[in-house]
Protein backbone atom coordinates (compact mmCIF):
# COMPACT_ATOMS: atom_id res chain seq x y z
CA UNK A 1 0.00 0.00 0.00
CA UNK A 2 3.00 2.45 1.04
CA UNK A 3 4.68 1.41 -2.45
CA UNK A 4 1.93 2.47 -4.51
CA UNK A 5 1.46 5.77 -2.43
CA UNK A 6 4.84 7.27 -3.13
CA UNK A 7 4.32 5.61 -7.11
CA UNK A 8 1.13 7.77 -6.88
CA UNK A 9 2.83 10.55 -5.45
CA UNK A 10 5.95 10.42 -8.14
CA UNK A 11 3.62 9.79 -11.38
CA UNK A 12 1.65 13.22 -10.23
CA UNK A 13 2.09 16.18 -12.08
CA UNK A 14 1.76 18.59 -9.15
CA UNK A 15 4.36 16.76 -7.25
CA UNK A 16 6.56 16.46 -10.04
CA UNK A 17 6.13 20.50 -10.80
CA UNK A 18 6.76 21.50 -7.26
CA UNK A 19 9.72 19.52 -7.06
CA UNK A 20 11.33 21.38 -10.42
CA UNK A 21 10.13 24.43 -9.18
CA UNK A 22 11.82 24.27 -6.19
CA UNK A 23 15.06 23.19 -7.80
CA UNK A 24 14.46 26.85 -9.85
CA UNK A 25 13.46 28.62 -7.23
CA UNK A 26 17.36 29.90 -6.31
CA UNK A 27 17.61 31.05 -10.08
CA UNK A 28 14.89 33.01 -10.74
CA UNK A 29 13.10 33.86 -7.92
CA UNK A 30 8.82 32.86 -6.96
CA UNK A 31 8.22 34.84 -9.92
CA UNK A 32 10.23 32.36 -12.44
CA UNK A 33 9.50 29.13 -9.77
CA UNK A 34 5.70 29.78 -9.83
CA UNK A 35 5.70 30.47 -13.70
CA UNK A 36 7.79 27.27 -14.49
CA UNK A 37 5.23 25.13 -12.03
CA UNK A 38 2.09 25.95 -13.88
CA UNK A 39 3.75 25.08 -17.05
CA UNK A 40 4.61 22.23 -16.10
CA UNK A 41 1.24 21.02 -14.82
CA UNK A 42 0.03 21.95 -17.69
CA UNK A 43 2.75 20.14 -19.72
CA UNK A 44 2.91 16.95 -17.84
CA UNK A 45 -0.49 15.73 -18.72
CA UNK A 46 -0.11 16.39 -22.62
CA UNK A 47 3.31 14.96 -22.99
CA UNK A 48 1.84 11.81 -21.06
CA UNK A 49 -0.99 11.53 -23.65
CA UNK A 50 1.33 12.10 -26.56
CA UNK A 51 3.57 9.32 -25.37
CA UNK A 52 0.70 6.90 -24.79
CA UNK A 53 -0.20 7.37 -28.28
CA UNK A 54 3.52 7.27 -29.76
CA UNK A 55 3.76 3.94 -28.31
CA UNK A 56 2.68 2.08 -31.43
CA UNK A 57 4.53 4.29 -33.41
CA UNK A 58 8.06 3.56 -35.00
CA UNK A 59 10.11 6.22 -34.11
CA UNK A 60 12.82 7.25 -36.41
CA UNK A 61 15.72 6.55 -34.39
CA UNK A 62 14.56 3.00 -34.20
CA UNK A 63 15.01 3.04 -38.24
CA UNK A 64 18.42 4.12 -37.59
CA UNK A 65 18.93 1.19 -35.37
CA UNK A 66 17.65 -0.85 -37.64
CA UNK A 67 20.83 -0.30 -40.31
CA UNK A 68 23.39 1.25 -38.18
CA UNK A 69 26.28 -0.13 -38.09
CA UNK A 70 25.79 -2.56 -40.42
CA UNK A 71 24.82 -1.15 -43.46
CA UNK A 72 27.90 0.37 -44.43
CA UNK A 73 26.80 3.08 -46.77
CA UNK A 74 25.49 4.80 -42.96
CA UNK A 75 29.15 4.29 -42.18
CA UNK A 76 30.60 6.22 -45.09
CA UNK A 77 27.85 8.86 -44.75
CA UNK A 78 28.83 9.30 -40.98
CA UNK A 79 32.63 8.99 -41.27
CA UNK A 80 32.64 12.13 -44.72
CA UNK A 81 31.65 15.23 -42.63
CA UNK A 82 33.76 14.18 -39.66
CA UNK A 83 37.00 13.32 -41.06
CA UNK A 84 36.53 16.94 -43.26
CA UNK A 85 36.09 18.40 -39.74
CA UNK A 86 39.31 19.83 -39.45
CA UNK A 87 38.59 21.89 -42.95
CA UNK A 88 36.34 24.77 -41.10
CA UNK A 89 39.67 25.51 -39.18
CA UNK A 90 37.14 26.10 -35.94
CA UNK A 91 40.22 25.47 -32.96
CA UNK A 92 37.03 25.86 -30.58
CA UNK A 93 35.07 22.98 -32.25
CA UNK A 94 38.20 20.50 -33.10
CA UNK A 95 38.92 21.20 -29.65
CA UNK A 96 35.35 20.10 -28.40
CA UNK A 97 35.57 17.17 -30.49
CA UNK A 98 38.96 16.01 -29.91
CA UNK A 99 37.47 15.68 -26.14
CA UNK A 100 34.36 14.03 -27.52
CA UNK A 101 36.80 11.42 -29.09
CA UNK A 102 38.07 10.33 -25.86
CA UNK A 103 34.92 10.06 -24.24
CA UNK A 104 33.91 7.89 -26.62
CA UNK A 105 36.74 5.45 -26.09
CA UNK A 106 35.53 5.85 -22.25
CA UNK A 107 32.37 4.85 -22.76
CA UNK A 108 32.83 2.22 -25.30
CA UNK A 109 35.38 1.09 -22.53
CA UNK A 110 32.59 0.97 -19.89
CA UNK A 111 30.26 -0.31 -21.84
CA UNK A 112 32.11 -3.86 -22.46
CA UNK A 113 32.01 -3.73 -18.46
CA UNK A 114 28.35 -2.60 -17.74
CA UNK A 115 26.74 -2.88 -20.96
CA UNK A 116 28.35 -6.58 -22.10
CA UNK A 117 28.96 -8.46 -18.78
CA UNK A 118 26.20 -6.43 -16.56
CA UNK A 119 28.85 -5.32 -14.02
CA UNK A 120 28.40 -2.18 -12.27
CA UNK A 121 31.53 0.00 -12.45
CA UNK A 122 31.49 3.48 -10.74
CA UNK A 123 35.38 3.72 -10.27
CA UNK A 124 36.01 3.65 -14.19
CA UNK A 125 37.44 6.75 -14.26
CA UNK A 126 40.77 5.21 -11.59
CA UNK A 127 41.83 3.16 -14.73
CA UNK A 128 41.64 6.81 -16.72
CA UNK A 129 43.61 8.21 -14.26
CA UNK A 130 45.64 5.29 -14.14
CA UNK A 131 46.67 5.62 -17.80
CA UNK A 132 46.85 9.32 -18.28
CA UNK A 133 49.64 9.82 -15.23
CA UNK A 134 51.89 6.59 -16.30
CA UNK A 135 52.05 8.33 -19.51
CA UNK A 136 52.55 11.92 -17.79
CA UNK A 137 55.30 10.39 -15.07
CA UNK A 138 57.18 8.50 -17.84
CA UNK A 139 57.14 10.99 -20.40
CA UNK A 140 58.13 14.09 -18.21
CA UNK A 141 60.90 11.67 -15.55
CA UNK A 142 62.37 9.23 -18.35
CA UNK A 143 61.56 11.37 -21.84
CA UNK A 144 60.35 8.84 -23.93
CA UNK A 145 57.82 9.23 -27.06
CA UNK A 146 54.42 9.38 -26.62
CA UNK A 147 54.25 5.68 -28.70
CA UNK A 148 56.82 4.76 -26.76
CA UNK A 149 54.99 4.87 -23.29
CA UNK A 150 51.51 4.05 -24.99
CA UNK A 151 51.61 0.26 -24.57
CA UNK A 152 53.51 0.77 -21.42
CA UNK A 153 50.48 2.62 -19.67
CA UNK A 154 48.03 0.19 -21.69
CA UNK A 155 49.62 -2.56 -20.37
CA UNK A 156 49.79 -1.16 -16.72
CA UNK A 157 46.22 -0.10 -16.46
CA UNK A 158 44.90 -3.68 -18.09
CA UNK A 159 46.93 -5.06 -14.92
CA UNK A 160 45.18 -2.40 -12.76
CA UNK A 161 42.22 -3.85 -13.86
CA UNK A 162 42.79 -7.25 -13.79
CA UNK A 163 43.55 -6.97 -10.09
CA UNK A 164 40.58 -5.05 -9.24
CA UNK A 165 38.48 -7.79 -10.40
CA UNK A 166 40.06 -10.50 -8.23
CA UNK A 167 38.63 -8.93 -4.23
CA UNK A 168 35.95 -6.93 -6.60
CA UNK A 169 33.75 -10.37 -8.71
CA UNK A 170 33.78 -12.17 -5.26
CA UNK A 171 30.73 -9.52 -4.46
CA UNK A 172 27.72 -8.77 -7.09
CA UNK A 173 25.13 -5.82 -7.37
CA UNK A 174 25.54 -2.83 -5.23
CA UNK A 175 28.41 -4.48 -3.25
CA UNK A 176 30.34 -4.89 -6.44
CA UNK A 177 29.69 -1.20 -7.03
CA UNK A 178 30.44 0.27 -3.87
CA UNK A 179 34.21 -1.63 -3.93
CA UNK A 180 34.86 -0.47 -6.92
CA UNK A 181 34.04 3.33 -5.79
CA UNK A 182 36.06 3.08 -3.24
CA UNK A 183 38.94 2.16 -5.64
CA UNK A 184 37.51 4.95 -7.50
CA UNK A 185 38.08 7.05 -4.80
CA UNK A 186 41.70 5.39 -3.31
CA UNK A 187 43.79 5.93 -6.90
CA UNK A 188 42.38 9.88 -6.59
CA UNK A 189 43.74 10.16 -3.38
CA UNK A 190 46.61 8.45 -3.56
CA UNK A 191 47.19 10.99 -6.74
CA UNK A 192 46.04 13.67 -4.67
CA UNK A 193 48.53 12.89 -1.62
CA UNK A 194 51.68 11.29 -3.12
CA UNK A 195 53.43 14.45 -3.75
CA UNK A 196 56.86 13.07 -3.83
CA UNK A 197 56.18 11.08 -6.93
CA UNK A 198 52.55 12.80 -8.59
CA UNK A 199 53.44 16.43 -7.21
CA UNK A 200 49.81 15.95 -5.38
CA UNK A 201 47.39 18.43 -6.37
CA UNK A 202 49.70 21.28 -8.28
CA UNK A 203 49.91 18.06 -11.02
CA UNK A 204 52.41 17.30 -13.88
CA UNK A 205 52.93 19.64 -16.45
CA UNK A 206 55.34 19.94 -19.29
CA UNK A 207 53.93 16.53 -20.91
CA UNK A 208 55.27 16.40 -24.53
CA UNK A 209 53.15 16.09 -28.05
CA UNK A 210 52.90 12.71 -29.65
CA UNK A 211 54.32 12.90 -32.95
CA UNK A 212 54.83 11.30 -36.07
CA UNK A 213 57.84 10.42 -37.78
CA UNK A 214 59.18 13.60 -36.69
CA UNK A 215 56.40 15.57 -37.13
CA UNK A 216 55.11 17.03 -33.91
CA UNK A 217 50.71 16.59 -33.19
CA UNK A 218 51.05 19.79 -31.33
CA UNK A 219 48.59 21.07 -33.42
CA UNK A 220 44.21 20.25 -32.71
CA UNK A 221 44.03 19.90 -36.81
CA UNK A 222 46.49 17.08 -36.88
CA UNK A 223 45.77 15.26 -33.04
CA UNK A 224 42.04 15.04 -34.22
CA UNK A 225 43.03 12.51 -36.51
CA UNK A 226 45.08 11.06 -33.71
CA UNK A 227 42.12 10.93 -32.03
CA UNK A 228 39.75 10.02 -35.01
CA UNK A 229 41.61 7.31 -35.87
CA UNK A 230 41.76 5.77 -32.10
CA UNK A 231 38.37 6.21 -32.04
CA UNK A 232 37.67 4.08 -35.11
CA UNK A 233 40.11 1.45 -34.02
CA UNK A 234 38.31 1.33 -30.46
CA UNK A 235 35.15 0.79 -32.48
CA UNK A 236 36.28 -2.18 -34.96
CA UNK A 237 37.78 -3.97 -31.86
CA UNK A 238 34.76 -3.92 -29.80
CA UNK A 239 32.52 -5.14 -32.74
CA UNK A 240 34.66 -7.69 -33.35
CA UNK A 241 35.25 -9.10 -29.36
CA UNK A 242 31.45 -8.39 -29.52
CA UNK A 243 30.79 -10.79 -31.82
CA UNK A 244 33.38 -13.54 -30.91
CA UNK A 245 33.09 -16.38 -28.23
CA UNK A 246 34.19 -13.94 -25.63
CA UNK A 247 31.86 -11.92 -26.25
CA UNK A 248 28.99 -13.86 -26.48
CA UNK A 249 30.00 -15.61 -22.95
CA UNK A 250 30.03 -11.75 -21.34
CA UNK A 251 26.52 -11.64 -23.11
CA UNK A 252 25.41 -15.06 -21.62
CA UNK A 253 26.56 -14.06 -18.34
CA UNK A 254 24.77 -10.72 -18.23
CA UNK A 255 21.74 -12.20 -19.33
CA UNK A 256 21.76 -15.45 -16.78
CA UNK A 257 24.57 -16.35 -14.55
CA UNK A 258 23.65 -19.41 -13.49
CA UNK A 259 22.54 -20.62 -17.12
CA UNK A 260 25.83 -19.14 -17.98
CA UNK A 261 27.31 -21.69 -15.79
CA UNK A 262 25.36 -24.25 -16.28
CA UNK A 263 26.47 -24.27 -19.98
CA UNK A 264 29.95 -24.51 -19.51
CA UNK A 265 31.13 -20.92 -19.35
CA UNK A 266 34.22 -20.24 -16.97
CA UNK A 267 32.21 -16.85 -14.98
CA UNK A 268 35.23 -15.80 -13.03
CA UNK A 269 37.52 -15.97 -15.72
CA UNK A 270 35.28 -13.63 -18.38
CA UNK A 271 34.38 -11.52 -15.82
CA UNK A 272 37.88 -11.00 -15.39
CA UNK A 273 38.58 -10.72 -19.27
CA UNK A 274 35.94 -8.26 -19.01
CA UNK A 275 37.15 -5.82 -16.37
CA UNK A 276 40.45 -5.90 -17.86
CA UNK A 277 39.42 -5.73 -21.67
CA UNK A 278 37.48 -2.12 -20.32
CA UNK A 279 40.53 -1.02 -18.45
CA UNK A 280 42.76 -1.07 -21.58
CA UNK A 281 40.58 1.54 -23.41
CA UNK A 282 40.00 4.29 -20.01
CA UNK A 283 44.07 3.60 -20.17
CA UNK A 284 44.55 4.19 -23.88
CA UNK A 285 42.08 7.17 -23.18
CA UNK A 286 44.12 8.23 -20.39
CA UNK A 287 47.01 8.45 -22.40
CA UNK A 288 45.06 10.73 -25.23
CA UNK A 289 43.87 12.58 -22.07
CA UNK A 290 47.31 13.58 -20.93
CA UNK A 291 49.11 13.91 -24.19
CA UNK A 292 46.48 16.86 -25.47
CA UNK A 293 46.03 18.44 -21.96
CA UNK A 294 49.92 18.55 -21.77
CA UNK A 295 48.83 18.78 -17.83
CA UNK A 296 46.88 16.20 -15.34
CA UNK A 297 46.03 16.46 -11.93
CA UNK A 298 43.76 14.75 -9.63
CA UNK A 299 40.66 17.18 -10.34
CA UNK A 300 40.35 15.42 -13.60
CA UNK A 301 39.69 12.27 -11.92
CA UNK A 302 36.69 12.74 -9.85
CA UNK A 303 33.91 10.40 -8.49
CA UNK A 304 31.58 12.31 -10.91
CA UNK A 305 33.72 11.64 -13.91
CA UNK A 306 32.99 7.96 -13.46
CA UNK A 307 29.45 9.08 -12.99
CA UNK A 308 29.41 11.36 -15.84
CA UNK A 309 30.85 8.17 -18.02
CA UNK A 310 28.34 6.02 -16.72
CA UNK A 311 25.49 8.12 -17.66
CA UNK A 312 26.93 8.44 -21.32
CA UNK A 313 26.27 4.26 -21.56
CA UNK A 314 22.91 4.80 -20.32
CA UNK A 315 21.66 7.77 -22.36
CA UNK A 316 22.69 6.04 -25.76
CA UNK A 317 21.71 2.26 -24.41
CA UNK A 318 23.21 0.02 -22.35
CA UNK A 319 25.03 -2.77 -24.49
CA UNK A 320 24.18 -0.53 -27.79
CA UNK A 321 27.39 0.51 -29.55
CA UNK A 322 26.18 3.09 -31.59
CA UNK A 323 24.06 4.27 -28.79
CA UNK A 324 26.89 5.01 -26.70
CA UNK A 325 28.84 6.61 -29.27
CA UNK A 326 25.75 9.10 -29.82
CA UNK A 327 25.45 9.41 -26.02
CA UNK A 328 29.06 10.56 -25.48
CA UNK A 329 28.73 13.06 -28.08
CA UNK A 330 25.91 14.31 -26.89
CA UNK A 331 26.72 14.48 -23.38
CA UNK A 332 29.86 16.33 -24.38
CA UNK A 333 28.48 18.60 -26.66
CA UNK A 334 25.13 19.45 -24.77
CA UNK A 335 26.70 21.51 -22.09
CA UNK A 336 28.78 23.44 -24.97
CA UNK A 337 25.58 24.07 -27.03
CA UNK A 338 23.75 25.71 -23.62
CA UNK A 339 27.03 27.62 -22.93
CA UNK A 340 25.09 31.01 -23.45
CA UNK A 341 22.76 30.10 -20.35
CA UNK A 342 25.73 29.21 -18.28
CA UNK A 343 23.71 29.24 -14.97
CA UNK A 344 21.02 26.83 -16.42
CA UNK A 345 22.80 24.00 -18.27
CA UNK A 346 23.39 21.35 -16.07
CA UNK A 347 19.90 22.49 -14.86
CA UNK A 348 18.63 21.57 -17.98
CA UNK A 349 21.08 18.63 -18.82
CA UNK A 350 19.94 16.86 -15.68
CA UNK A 351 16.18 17.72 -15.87
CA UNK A 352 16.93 16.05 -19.57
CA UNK A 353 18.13 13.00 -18.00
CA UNK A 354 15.40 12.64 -15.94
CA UNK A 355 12.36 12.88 -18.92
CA UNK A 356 14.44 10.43 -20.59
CA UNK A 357 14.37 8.24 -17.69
CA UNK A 358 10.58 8.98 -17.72
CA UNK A 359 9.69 8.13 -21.51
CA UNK A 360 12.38 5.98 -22.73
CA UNK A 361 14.57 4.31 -20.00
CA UNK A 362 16.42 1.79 -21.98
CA UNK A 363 18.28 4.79 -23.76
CA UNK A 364 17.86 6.31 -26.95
CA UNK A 365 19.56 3.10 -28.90
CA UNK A 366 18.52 0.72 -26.31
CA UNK A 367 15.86 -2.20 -25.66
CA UNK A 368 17.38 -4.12 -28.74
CA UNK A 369 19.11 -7.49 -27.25
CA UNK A 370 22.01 -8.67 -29.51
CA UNK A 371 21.42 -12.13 -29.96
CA UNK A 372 23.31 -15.65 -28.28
CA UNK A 373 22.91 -17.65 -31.46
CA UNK A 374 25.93 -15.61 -33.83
């Protein structure tokens, strides 16, 4: 009886107004809060109805899902524009998607962990961290290249991960996810305090450029493609582990464990494979992180970066490729695009998050299983 109170109490417009209003109230005053609550009741009850009849109808983006990836030709039409990016000679935009780049390694990295295996991960952002200062310490201590450290700090955040996973997969559900917060939140502070050997919280600087046969990526132009072509890489692999055995076994393990076992597959050891498969891209990510910053520091590496990751799988679909590709952009380029209302952006990110939750909770790419039998 309780339960269905508070569902009653949450599915009511007037509740759900008062509770935005009061979240506006700070910004604009009653005037703005009282204005923004009768819209809303008013609102509320017509986007309801407008859903309920949607329901039967195919939306567009479920077209898209439909072809995309597979139909190639969506591919080409995709992959044009964005490699000709660097054309408009916009720093501000290559900038914004060099960053969108990495993110999308991130959360193609998270998704093999959350969205393949079913494993909640809310310290991803420790292997990030991880990657980006082995490549920072190295690089500034010992001078070597930026491809010479690369599958150094690959290789020591894969092992970061790999050892996670043995105290973390003895535990499931929330316990899982609280441990590995709290090794979230250790390799931050360890960062944060080790000022002997991470210079604590003034950071590294003086991080060199990659470059290529001689020719130094200092430039945005010229790293985009760095980045653009990482990105494309990280996107072939996936698809491809997707698709194999080992991917199928994460799949059969995130649908039903115990069937899972029951047919034969080893959990431990591809939940392992899994935890260390994601930490290789937050390291390789790490490393892009670093080498374009030219700076890190433990403020990059927050609890809500992991968060901020995390809701960049759900947004696009948890498991969906493409979906978390579009979610990472978006995510990335949302807050830039509501740059002129400063104040209200994150305002309106989150109260974005929260309809979607509403109306479409398997994400925008979502609700689409991929299938056992190959």
């Amino acid at each position: 009886m309780k339960a269905e109170r508070s569902g009653f109490l949450f599915r009511s417009p007037v509740i759900v107004s008062l509770w935005f209003a009061l979240l506006f109230l700070p910004f604009k005053g009653m005037k703005g809060a009282a204005l923004l609550f009768v819209s809303m009741v008013v609102a509320i009850p017509v986007l309801r109805y407008a859903a309920r009849k949607a329901r039967g109808i195919t939306l567009p983006i479920e077209k898209v899902r439909e072809y995309f990836p597979r139909d190639r030709r969506y591919l080409a039409v995709l992959l044009i524009p964005l490699a000709a990016l660097p054309v408009l000679k916009q720093d501000y935009l290559l900038d914004v998607a060099i960053i969108a780049g990495i993110y999308v390694i991130l959360a193609l990295g998270l998704n093999v962990v959350v969205g393949f295996t079913g494993l909640l991960n809310l310290g991803f952002v420790a292997f990030y961290a991880i990657g980006a200062y082995s490549y920072a310490l190295i690089n500034t201590r010992l001078g070597w290249g930026f491809w010479s450290v690369l599958p150094i700090s690959i290789l020591i955040t894969t092992l970061s991960g790999f050892l996670l996973a043995f105290p973390a997969l003895r535990l499931k559900g929330d316990y899982l996810a609280i441990v590995t917060l709290g090794f979230g939140e250790i390799v931050r502070l360890v960062l944060n305090n080790w000022d002997s050997f991470t210079k604590g919280p003034n950071g590294i600087s003086g991080i060199a450029p990659p470059s290529f046969f001689g020719i130094s990526l200092d430039r945005l132009s010229s790293y985009y493609y760095l980045v653009f072509f990482f990105v494309l890489l990280t996107v072939f692999v996936i698809r491809r582990v997707r698709d194999s055995k080992t991917g199928r076994a994460w799949i059969a393990i995130r649908e039903d464990e115990v069937a899972a076992a029951a047919m034969g597959i080893n959990r431990m050891w591809y939940k392992f494979s899994s935890f260390a498969f994601g930490a290789f891209w937050a390291g390789l990510a790490g490393c892009l992180f670093a080498a374009k910053m030219r700076f890190v520091s433990p403020e990059s590496f927050t609890f809500m970066e992991s968060v901020f990751i995390l809701c960049m799988v759900i947004v696009g679909g948890i498991g969906s490729i493409p979906g978390v590709i579009f979610g990472a952009i978006a995510l990335v380029c949302l807050p830039e695009v509501l740059r002129e209302v400063q104040m209200y952006r994150m305002l309106a990110l989150g109260a974005g998050l929260v309809f979607l939750m509403i109306f479409r909770p398997q994400g925008l790419f979502g609700g689409k299983r991929v299938p056992l039998g190959g």
